[in-house]
C-alpha atoms as a PDB file:
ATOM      1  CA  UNK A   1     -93.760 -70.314  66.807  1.00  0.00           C
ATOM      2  CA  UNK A   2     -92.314 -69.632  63.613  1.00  0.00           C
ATOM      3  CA  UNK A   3     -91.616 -72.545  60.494  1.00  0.00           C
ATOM      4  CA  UNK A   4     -88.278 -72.804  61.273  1.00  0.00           C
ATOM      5  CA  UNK A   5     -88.810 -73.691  65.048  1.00  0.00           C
ATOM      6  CA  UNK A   6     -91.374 -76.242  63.918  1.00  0.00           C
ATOM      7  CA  UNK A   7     -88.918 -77.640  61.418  1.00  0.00           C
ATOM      8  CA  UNK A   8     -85.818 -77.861  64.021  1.00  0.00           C
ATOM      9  CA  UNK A   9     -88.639 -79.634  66.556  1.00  0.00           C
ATOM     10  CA  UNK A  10     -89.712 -81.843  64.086  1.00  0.00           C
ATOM     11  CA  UNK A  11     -86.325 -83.400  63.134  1.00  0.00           C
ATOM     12  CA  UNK A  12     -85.529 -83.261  66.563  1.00  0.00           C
ATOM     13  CA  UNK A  13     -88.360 -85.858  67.103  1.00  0.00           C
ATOM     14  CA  UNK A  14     -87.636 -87.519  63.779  1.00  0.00           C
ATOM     15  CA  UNK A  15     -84.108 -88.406  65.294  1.00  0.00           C
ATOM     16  CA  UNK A  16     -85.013 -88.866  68.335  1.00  0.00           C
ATOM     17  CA  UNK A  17     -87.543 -91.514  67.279  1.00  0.00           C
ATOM     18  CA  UNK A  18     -85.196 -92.990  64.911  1.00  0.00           C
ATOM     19  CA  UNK A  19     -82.895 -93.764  67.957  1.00  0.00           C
ATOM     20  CA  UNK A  20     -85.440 -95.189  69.721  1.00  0.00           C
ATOM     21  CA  UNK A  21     -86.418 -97.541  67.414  1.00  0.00           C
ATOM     22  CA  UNK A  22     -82.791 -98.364  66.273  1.00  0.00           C
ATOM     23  CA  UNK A  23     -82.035 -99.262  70.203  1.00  0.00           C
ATOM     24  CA  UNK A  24     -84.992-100.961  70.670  1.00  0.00           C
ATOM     25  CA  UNK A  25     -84.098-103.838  67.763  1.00  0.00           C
ATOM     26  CA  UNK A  26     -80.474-103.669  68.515  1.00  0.00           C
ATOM     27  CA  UNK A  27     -81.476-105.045  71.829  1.00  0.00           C
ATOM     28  CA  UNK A  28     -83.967-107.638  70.385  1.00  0.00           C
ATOM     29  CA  UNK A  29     -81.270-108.811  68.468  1.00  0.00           C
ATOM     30  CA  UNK A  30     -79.149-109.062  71.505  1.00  0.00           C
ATOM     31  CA  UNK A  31     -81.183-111.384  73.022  1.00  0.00           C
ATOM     32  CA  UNK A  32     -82.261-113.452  70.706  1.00  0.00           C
ATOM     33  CA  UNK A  33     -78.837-114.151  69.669  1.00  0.00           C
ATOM     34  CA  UNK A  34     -78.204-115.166  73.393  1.00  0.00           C
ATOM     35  CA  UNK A  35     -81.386-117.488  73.518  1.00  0.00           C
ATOM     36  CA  UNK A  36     -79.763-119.175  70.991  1.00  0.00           C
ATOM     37  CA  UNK A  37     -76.600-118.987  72.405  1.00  0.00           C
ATOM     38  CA  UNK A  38     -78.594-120.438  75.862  1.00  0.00           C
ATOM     39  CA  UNK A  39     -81.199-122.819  74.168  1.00  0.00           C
ATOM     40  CA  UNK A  40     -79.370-124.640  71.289  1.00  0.00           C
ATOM     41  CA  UNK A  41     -80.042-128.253  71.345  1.00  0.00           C
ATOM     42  CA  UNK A  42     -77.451-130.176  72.129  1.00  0.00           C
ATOM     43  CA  UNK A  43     -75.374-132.443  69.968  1.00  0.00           C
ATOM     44  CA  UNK A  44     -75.989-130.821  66.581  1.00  0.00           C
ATOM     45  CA  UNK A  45     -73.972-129.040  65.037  1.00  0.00           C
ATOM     46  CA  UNK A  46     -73.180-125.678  64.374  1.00  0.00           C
ATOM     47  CA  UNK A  47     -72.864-125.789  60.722  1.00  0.00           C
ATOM     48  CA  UNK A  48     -75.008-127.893  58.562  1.00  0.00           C
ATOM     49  CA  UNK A  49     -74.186-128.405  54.630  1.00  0.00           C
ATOM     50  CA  UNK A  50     -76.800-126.552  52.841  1.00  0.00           C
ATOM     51  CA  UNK A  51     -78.697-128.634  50.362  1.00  0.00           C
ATOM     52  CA  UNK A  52     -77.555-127.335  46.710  1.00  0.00           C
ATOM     53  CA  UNK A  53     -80.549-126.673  44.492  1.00  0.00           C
ATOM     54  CA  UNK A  54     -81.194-128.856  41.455  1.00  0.00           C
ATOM     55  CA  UNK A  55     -80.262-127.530  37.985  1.00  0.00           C
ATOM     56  CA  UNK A  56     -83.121-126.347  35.714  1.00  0.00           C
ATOM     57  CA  UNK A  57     -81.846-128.392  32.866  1.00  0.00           C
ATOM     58  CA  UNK A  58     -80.521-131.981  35.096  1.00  0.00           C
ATOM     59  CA  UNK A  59     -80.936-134.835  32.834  1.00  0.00           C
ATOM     60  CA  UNK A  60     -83.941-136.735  34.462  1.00  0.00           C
ATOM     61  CA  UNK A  61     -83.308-140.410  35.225  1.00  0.00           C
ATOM     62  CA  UNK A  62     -85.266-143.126  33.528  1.00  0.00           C
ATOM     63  CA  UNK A  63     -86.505-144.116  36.848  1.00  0.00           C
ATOM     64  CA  UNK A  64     -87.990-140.633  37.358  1.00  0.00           C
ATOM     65  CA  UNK A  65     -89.140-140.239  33.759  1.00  0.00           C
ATOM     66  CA  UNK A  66     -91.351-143.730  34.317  1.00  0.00           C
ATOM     67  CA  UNK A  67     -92.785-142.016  37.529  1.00  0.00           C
ATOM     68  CA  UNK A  68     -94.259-139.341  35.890  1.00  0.00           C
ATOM     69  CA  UNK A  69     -97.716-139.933  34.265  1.00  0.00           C
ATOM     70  CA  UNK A  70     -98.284-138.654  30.871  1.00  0.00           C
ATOM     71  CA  UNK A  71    -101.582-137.608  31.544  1.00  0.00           C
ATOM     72  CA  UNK A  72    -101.249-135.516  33.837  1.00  0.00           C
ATOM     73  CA  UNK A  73     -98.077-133.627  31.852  1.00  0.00           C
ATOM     74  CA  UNK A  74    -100.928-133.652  29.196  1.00  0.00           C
ATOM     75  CA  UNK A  75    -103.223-131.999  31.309  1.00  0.00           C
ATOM     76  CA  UNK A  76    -100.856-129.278  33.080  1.00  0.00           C
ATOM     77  CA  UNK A  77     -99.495-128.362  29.375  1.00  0.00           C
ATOM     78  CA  UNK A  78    -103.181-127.462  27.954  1.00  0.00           C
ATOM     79  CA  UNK A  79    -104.098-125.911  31.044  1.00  0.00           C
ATOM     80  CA  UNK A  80    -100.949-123.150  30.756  1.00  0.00           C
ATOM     81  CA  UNK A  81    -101.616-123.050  26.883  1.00  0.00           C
ATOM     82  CA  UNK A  82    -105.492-121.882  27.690  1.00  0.00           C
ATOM     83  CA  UNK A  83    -103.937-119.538  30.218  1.00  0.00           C
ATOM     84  CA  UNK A  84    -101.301-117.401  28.595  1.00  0.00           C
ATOM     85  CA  UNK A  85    -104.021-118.065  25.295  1.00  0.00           C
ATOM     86  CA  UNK A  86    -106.395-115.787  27.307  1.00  0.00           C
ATOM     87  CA  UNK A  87    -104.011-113.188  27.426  1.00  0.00           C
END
């Protein structure tokens, strides 16, 4: 068996198991796409507003700002100085 027999057999099987594998999840996605389709719960809906991140730089309330205890801002600011201090 010469290298280029080996070579045309080997991307023969390369394909080959390419295809395979590429059938194998197009079916998977098939049916899952029909157990939903099958098992959805009834009554909700289809399309649900997605929840909008908040913005980095939102003013906080004063509500919020009361909320939040001092020392423990205290103690999460040291402990990230000490870490990027160690380098």
């Amino acid at each position: 068996m010469t290298i280029l027999e080996m070579l045309g057999q080997s991307a023969i099987l390369t394909v080959l198991g390419v295809g395979i594998v590429f059938g194998f999840l197009l079916i998977v996605v098939v049916v899952v796409s029909q157990f939903e389709r099958v098992f959805k719960p009834r009554g909700s809906k289809a399309t649900e507003e997605p929840v909008a991140p908040a913005a980095a730089s939102a003013p906080v309330s004063q509500s919020a700002a009361a909320a939040v205890n001092p020392q423990l801002v205290a103690a999460i600011t040291a402990a990230v100085h000490e870490y990027r201090s160690q380098g």
